[in-house]
PDB file of N, CA and C in Angstrom:
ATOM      1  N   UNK A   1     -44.976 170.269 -29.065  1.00  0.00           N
ATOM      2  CA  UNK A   1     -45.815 169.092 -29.018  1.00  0.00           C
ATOM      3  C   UNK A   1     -45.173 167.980 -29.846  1.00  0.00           C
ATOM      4  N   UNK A   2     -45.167 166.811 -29.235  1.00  0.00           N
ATOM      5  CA  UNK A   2     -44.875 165.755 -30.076  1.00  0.00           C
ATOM      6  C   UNK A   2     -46.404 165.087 -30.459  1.00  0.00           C
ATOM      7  N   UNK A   3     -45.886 164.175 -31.743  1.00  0.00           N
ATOM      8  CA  UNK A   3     -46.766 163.085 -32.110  1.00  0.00           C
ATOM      9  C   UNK A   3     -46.321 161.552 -31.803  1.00  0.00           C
ATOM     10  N   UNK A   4     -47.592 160.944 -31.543  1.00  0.00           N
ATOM     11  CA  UNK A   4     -47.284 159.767 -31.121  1.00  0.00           C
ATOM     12  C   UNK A   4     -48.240 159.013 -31.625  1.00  0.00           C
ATOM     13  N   UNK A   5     -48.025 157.825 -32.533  1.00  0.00           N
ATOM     14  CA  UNK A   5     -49.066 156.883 -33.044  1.00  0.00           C
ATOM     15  C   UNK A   5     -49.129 155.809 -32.030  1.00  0.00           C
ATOM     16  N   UNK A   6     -50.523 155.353 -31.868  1.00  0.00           N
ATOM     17  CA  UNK A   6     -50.535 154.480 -30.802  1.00  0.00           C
ATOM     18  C   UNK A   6     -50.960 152.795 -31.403  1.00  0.00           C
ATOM     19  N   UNK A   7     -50.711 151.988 -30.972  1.00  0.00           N
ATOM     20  CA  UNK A   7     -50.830 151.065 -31.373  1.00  0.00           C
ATOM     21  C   UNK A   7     -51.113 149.426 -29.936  1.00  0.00           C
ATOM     22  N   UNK A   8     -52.539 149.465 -30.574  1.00  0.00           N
ATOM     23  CA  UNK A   8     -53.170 148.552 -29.438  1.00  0.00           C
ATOM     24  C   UNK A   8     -53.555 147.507 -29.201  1.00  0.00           C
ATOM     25  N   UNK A   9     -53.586 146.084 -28.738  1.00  0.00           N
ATOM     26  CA  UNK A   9     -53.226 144.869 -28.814  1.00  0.00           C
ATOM     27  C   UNK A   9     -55.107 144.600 -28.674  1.00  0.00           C
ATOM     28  N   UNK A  10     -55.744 143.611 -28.742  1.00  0.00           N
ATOM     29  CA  UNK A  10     -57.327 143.682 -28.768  1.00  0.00           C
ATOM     30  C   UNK A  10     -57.582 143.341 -27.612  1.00  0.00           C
ATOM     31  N   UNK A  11     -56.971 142.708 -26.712  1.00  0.00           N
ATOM     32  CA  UNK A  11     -57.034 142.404 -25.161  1.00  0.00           C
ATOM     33  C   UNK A  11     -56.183 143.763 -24.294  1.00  0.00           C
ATOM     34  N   UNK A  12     -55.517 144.677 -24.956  1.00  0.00           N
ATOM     35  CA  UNK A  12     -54.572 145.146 -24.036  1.00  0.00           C
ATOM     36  C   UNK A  12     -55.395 146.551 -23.935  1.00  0.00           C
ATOM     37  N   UNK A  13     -55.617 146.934 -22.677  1.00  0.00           N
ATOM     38  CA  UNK A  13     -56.250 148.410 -22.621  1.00  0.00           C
ATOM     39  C   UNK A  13     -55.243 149.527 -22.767  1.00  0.00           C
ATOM     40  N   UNK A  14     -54.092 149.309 -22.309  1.00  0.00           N
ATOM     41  CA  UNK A  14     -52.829 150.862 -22.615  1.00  0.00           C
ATOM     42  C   UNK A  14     -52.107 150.322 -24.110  1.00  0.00           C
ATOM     43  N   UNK A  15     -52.153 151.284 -24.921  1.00  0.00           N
ATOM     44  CA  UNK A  15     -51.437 151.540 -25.906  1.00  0.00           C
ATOM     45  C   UNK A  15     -50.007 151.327 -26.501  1.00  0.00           C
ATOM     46  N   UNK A  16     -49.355 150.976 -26.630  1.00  0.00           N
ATOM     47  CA  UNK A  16     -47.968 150.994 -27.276  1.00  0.00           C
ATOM     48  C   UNK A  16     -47.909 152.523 -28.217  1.00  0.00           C
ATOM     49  N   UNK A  17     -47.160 153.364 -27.587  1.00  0.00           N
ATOM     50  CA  UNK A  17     -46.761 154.407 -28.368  1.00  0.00           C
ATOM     51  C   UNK A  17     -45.419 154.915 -28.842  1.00  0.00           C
ATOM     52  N   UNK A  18     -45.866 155.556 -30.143  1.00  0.00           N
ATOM     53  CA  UNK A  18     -44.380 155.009 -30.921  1.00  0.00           C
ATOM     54  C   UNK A  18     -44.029 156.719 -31.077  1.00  0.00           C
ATOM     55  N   UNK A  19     -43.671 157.389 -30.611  1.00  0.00           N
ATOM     56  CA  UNK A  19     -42.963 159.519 -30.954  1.00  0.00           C
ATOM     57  C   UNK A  19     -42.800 159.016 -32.946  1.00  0.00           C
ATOM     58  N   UNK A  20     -43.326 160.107 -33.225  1.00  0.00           N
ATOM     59  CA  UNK A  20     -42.852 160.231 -34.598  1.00  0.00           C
ATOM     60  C   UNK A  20     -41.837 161.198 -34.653  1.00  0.00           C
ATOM     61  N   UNK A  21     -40.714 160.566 -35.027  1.00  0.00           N
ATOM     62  CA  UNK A  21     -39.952 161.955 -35.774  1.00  0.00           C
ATOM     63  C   UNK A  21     -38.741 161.121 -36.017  1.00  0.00           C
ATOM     64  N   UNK A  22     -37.709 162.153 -35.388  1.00  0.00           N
ATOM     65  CA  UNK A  22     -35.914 162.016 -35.617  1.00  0.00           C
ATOM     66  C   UNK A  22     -35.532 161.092 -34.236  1.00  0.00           C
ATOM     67  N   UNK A  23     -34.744 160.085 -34.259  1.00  0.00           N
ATOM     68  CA  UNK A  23     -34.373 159.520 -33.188  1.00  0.00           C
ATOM     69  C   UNK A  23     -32.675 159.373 -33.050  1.00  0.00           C
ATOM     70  N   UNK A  24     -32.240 160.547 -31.995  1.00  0.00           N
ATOM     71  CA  UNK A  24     -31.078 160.592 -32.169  1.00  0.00           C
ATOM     72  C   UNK A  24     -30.083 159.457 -31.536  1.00  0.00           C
ATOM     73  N   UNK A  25     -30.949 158.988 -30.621  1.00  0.00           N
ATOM     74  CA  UNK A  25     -30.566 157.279 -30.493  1.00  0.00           C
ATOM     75  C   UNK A  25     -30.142 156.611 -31.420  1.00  0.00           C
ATOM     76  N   UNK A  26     -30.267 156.451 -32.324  1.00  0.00           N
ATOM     77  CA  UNK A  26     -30.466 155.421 -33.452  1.00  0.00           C
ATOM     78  C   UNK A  26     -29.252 155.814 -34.317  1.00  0.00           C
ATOM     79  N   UNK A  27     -29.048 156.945 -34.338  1.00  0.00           N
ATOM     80  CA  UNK A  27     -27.782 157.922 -35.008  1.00  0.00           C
ATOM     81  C   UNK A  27     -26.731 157.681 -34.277  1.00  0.00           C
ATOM     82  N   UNK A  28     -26.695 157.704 -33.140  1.00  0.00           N
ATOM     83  CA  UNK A  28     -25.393 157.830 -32.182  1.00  0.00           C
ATOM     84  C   UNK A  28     -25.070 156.110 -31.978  1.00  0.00           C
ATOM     85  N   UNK A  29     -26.331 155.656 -31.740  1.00  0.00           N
ATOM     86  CA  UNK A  29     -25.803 154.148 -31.143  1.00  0.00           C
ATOM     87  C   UNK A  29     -25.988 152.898 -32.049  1.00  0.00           C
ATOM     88  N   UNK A  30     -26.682 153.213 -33.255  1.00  0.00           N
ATOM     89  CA  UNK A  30     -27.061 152.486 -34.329  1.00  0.00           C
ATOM     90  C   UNK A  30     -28.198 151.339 -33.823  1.00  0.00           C
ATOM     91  N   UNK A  31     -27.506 149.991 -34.323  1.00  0.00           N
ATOM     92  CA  UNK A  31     -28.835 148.890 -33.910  1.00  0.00           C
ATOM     93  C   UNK A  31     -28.931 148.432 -32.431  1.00  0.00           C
ATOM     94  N   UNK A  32     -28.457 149.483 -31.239  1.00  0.00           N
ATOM     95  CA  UNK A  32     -27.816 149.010 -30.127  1.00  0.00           C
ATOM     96  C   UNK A  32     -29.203 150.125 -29.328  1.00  0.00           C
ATOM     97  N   UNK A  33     -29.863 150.923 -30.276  1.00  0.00           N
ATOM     98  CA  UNK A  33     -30.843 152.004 -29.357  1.00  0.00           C
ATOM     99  C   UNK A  33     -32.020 151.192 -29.698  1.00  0.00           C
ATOM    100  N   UNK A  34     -32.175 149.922 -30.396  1.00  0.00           N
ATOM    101  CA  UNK A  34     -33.429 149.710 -30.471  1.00  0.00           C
ATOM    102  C   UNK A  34     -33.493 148.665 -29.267  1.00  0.00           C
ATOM    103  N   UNK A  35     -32.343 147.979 -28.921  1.00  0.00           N
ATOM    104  CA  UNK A  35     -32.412 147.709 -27.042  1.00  0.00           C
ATOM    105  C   UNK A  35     -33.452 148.495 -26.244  1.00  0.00           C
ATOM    106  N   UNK A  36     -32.977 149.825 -26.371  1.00  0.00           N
ATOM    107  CA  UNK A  36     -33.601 150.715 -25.145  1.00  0.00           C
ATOM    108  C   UNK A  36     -35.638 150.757 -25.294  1.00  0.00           C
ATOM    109  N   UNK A  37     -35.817 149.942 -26.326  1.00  0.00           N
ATOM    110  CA  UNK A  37     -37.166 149.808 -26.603  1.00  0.00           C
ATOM    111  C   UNK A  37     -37.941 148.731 -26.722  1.00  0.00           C
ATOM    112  N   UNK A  38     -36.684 147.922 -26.294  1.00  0.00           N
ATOM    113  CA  UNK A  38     -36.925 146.406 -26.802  1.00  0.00           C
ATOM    114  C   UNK A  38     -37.604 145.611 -27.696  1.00  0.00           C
ATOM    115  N   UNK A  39     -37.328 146.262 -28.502  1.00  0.00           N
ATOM    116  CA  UNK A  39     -37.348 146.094 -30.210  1.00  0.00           C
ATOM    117  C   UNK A  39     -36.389 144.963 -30.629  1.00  0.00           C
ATOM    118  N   UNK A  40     -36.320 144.053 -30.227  1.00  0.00           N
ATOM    119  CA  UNK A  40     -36.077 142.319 -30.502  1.00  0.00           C
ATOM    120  C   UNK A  40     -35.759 142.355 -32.188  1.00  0.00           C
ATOM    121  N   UNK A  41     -36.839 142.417 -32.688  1.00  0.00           N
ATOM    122  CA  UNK A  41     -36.588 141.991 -34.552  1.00  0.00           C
ATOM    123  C   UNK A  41     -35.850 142.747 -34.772  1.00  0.00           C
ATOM    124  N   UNK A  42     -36.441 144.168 -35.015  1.00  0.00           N
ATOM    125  CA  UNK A  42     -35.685 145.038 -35.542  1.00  0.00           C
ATOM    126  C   UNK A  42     -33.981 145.207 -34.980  1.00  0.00           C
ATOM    127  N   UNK A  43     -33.613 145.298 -33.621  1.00  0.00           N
ATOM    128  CA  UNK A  43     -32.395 145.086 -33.341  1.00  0.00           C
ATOM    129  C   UNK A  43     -31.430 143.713 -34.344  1.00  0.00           C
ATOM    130  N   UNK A  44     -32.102 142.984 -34.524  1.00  0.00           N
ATOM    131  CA  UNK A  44     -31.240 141.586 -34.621  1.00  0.00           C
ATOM    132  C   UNK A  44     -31.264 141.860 -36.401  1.00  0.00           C
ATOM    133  N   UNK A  45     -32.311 142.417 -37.100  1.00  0.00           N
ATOM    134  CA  UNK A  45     -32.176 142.723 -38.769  1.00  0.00           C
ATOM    135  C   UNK A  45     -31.427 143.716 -38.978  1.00  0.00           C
ATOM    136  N   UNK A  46     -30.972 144.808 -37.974  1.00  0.00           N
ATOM    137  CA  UNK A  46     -30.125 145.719 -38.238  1.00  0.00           C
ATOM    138  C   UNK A  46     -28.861 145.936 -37.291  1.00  0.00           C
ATOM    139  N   UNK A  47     -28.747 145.057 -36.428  1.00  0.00           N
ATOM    140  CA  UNK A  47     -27.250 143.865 -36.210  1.00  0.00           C
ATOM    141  C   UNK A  47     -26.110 143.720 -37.398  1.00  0.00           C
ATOM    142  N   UNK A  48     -27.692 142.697 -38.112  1.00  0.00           N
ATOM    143  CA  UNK A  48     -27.003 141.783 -38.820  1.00  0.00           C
ATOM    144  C   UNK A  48     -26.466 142.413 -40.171  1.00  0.00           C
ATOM    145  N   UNK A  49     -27.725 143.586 -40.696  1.00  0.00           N
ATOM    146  CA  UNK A  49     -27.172 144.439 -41.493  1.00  0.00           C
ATOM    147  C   UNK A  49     -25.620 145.369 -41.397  1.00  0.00           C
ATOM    148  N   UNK A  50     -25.529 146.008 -40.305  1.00  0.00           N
ATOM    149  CA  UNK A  50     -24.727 146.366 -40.007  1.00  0.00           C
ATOM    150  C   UNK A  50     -22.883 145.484 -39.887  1.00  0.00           C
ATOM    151  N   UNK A  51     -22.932 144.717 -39.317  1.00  0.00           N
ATOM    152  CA  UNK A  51     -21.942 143.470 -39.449  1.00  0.00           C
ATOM    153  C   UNK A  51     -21.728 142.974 -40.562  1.00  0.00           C
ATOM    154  N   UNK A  52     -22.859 142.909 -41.855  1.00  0.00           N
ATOM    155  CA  UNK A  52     -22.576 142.199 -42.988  1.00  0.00           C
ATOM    156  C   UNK A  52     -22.287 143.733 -43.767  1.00  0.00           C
ATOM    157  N   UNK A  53     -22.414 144.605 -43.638  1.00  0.00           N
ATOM    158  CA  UNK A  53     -21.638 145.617 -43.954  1.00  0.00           C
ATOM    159  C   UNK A  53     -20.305 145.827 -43.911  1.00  0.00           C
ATOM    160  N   UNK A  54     -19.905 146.278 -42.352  1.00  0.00           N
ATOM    161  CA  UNK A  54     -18.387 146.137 -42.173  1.00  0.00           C
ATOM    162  C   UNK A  54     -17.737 145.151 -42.753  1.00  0.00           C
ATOM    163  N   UNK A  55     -18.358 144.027 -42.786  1.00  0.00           N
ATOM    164  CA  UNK A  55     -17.513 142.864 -42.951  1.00  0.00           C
ATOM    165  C   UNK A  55     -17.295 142.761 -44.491  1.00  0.00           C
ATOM    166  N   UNK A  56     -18.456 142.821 -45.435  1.00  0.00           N
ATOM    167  CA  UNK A  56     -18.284 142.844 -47.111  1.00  0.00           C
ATOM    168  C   UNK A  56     -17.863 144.510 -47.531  1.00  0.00           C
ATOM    169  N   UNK A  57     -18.107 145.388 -46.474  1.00  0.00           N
ATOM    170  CA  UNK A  57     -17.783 147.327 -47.046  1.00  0.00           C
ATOM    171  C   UNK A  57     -16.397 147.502 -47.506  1.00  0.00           C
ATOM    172  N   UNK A  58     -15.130 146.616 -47.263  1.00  0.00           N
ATOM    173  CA  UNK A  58     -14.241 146.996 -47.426  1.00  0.00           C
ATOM    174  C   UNK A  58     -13.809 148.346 -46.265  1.00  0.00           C
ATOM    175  N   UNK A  59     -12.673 148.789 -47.125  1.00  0.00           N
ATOM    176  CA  UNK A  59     -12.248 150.383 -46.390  1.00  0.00           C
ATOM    177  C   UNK A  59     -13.804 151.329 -46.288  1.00  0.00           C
ATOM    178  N   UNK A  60     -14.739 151.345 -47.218  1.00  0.00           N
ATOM    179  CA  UNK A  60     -15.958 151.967 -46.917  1.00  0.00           C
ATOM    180  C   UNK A  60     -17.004 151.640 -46.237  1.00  0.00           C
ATOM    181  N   UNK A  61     -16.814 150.748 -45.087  1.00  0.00           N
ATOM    182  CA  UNK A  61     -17.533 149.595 -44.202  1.00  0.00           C
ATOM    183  C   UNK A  61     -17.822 151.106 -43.448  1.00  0.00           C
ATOM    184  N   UNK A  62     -16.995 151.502 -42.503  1.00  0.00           N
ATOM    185  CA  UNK A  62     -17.554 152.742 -41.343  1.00  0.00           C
ATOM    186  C   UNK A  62     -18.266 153.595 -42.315  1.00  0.00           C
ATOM    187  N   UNK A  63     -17.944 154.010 -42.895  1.00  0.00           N
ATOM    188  CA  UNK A  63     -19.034 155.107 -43.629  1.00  0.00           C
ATOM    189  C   UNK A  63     -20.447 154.898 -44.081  1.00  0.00           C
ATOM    190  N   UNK A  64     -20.547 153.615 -44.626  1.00  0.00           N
ATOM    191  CA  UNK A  64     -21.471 152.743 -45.010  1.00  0.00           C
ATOM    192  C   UNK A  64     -22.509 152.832 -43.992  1.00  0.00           C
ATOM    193  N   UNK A  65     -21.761 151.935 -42.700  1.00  0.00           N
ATOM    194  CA  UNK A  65     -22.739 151.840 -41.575  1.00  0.00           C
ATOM    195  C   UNK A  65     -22.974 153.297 -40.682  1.00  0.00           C
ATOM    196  N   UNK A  66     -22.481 154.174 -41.151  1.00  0.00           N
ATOM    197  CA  UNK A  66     -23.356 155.695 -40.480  1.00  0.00           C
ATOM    198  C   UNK A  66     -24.024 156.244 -40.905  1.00  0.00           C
ATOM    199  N   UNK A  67     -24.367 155.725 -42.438  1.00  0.00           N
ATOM    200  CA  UNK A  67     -25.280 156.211 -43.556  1.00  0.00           C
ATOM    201  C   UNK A  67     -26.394 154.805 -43.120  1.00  0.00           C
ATOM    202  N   UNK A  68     -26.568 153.916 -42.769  1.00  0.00           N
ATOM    203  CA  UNK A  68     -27.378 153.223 -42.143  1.00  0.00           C
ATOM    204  C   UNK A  68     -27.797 153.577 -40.981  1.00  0.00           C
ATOM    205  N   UNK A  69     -27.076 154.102 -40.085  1.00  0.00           N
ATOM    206  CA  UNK A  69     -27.984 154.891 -38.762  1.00  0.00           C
ATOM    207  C   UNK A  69     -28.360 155.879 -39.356  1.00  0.00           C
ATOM    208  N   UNK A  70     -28.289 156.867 -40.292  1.00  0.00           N
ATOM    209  CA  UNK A  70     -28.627 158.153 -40.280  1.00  0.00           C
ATOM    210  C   UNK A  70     -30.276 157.214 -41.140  1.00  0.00           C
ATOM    211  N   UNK A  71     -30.333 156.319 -41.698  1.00  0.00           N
ATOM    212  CA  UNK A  71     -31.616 155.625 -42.215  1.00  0.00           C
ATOM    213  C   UNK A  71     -32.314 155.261 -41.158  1.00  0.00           C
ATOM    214  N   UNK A  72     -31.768 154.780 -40.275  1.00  0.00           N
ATOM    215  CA  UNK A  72     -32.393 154.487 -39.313  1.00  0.00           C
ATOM    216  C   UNK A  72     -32.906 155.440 -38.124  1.00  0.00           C
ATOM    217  N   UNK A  73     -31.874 156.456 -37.858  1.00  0.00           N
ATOM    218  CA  UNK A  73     -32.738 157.352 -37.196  1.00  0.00           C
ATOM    219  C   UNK A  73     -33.946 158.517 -38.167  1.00  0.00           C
ATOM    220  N   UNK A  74     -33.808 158.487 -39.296  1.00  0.00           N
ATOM    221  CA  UNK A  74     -34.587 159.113 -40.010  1.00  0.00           C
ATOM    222  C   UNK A  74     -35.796 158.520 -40.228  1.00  0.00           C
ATOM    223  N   UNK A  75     -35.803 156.701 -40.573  1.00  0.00           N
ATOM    224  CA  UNK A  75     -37.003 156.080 -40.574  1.00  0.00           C
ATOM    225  C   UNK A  75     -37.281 154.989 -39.192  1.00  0.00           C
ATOM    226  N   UNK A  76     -37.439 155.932 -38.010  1.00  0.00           N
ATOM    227  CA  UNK A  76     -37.031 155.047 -36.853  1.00  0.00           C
ATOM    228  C   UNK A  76     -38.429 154.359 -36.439  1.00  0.00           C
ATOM    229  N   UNK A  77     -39.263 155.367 -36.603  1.00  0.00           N
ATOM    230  CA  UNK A  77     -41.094 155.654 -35.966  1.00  0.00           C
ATOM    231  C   UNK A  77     -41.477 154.656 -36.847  1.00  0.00           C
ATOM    232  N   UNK A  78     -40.840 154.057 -38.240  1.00  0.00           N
ATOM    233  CA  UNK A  78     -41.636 153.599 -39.492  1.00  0.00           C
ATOM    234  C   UNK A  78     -41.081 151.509 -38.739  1.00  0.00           C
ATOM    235  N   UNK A  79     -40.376 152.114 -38.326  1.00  0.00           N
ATOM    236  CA  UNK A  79     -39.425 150.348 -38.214  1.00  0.00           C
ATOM    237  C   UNK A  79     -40.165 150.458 -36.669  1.00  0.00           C
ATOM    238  N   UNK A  80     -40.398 150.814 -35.500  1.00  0.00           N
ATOM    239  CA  UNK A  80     -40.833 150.841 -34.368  1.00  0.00           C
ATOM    240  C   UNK A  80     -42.207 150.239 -34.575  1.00  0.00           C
ATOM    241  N   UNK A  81     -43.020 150.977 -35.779  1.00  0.00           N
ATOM    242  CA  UNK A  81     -44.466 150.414 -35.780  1.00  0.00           C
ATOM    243  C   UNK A  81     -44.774 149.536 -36.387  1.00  0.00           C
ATOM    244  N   UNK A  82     -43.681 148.747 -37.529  1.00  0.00           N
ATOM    245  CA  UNK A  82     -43.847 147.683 -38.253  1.00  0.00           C
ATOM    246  C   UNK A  82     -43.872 146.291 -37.294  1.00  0.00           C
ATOM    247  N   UNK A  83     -42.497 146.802 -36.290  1.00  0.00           N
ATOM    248  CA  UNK A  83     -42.541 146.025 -35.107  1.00  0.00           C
ATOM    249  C   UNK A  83     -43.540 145.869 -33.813  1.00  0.00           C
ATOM    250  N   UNK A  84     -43.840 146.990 -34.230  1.00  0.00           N
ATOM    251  CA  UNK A  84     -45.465 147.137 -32.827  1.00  0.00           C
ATOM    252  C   UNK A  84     -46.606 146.222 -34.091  1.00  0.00           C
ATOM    253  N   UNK A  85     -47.095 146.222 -35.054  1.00  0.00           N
ATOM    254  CA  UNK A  85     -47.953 146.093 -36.111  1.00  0.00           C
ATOM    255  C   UNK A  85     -47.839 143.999 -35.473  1.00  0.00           C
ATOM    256  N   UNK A  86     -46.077 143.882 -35.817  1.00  0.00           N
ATOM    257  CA  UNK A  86     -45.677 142.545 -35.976  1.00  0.00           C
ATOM    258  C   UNK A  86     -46.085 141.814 -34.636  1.00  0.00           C
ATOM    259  N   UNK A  87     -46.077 142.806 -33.415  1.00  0.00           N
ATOM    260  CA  UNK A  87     -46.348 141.905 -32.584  1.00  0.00           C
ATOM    261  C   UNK A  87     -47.943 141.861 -31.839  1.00  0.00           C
ATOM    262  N   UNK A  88     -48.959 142.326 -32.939  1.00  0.00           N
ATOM    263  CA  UNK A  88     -50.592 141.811 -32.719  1.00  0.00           C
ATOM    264  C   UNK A  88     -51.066 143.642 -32.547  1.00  0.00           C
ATOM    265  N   UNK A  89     -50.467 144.497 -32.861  1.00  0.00           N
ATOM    266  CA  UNK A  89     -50.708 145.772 -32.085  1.00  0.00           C
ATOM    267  C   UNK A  89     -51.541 146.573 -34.003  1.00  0.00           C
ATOM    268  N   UNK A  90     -52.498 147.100 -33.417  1.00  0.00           N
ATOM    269  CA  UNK A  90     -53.554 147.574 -34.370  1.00  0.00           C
ATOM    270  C   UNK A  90     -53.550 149.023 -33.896  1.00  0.00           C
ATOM    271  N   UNK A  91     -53.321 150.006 -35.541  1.00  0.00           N
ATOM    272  CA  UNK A  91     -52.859 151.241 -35.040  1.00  0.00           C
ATOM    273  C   UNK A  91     -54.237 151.846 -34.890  1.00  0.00           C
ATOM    274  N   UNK A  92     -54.217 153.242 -33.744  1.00  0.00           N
ATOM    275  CA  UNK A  92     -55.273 153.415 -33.169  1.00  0.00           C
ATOM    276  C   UNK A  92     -55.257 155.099 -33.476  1.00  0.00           C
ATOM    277  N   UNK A  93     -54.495 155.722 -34.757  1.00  0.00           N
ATOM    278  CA  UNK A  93     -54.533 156.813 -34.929  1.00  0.00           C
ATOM    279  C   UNK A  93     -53.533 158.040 -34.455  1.00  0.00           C
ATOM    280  N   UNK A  94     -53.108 158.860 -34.389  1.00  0.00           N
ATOM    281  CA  UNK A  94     -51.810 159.869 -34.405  1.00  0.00           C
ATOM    282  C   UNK A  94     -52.885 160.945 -32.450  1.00  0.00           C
ATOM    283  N   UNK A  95     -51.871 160.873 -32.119  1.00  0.00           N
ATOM    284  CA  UNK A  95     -52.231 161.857 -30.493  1.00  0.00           C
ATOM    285  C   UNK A  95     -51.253 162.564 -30.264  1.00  0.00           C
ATOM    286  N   UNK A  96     -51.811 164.050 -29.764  1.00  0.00           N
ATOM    287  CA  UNK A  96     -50.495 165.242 -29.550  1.00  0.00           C
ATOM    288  C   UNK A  96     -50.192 164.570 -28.156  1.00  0.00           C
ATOM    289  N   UNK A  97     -49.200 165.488 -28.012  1.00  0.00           N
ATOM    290  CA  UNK A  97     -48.835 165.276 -26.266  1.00  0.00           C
ATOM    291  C   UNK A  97     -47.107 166.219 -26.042  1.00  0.00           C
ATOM    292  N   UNK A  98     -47.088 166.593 -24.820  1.00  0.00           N
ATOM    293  CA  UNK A  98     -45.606 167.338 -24.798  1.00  0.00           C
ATOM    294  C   UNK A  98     -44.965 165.981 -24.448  1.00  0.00           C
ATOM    295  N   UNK A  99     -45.257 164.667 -23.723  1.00  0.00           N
ATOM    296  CA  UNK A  99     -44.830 163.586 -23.203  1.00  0.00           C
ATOM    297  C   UNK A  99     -45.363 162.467 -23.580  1.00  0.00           C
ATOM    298  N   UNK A 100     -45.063 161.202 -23.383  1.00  0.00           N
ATOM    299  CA  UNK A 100     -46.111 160.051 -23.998  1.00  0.00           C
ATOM    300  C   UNK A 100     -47.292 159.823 -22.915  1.00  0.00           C
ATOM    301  N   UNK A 101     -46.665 160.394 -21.865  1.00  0.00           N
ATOM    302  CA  UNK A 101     -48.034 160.374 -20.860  1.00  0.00           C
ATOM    303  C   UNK A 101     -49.192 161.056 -20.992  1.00  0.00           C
ATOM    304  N   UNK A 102     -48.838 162.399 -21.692  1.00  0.00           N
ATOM    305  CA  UNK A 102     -49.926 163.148 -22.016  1.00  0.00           C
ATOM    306  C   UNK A 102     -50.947 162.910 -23.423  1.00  0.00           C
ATOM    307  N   UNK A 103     -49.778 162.057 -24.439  1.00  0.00           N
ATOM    308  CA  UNK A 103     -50.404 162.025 -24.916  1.00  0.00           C
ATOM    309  C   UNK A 103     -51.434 160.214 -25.071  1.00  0.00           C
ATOM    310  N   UNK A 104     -50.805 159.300 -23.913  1.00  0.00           N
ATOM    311  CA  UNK A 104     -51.784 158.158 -23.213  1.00  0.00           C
ATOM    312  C   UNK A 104     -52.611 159.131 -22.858  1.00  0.00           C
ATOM    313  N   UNK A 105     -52.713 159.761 -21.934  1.00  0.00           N
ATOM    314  CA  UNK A 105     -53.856 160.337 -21.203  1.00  0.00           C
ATOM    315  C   UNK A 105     -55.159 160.944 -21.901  1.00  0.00           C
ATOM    316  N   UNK A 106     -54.467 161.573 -23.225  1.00  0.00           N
ATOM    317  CA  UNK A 106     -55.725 162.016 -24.198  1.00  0.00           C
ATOM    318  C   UNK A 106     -56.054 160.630 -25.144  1.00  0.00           C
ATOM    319  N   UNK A 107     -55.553 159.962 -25.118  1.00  0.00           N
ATOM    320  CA  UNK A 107     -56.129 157.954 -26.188  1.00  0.00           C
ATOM    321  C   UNK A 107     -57.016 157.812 -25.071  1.00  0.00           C
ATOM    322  N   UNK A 108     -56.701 157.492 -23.481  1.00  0.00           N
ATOM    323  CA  UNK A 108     -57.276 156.879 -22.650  1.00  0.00           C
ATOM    324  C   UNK A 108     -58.884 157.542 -22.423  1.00  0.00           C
ATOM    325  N   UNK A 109     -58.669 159.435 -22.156  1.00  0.00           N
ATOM    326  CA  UNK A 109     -60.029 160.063 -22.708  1.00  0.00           C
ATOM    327  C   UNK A 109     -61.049 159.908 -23.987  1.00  0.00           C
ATOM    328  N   UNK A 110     -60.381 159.818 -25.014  1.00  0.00           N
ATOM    329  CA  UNK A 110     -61.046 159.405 -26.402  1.00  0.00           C
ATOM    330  C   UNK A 110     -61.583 158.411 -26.041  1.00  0.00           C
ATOM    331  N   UNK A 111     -61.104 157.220 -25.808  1.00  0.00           N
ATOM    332  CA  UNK A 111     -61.951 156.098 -25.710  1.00  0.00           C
ATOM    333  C   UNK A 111     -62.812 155.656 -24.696  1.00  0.00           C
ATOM    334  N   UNK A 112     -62.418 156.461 -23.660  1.00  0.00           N
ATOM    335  CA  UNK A 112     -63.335 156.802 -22.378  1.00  0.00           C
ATOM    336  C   UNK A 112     -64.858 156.943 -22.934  1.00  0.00           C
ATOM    337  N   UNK A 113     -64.883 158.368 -23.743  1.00  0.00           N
ATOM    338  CA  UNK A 113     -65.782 159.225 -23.955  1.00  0.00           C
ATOM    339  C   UNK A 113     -66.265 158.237 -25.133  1.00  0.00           C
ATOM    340  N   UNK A 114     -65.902 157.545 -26.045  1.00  0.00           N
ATOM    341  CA  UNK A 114     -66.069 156.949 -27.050  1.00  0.00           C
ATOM    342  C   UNK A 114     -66.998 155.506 -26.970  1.00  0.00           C
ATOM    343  N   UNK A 115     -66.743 155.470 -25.259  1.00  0.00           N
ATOM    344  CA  UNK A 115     -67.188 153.791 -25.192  1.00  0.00           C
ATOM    345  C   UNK A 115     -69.016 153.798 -24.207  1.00  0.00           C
TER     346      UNK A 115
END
């Protein structure tokens, strides 16, 4: 089972859901996997981090910046929801699920039953 915090806009009825955990995206491809989520801020603050690394790291620039993905895939769920938070999205509590569909499908019941 995964976890997934959901996070919900006050006009928007489906959720923004964010997997909590390890994102091996983020490890392998650095500030280039938060594309695949379209994660706008966060891509362009850890761009820029990354570049002003290499560029001031010296000979310890590559090492530097893989110890920044390994931050980043370790605190990936934490930077995903600051960015869901940033763009009007109000968190709506932690949901199991083997998929994000399953676990939309049990938010969409809760609040079904809730309303």
């Amino acid at each position: 089972m995964n976890y997934y915090q959901a996070y919900r806009r006050p006009n928007d009825p489906a959720p923004a859901l964010v997997r909590q955990g390890f994102y091996w995206r983020l490890l392998i491809l650095g500030p280039v996997g938060f594309l695949f989520s379209r994660s706008w801020i966060a891509f362009g603050l850890t761009a820029s981090l990354n570049m002003l690394i290499l560029r001031l790291g010296g000979p310890d620039g590559g090492l530097l910046t893989i110890l920044v993905n390994l931050g980043l895939a370790l605190f990936g769920a934490e930077i995903f929801g600051w960015e869901a938070r940033l763009n009007g999205g109000i968190p709506e509590g932690i949901w199991l699920g083997r998929t994000e569909e399953d676990a939309r499908l049990r938010f969409g019941d809760k609040m079904q039953v809730s309303s």
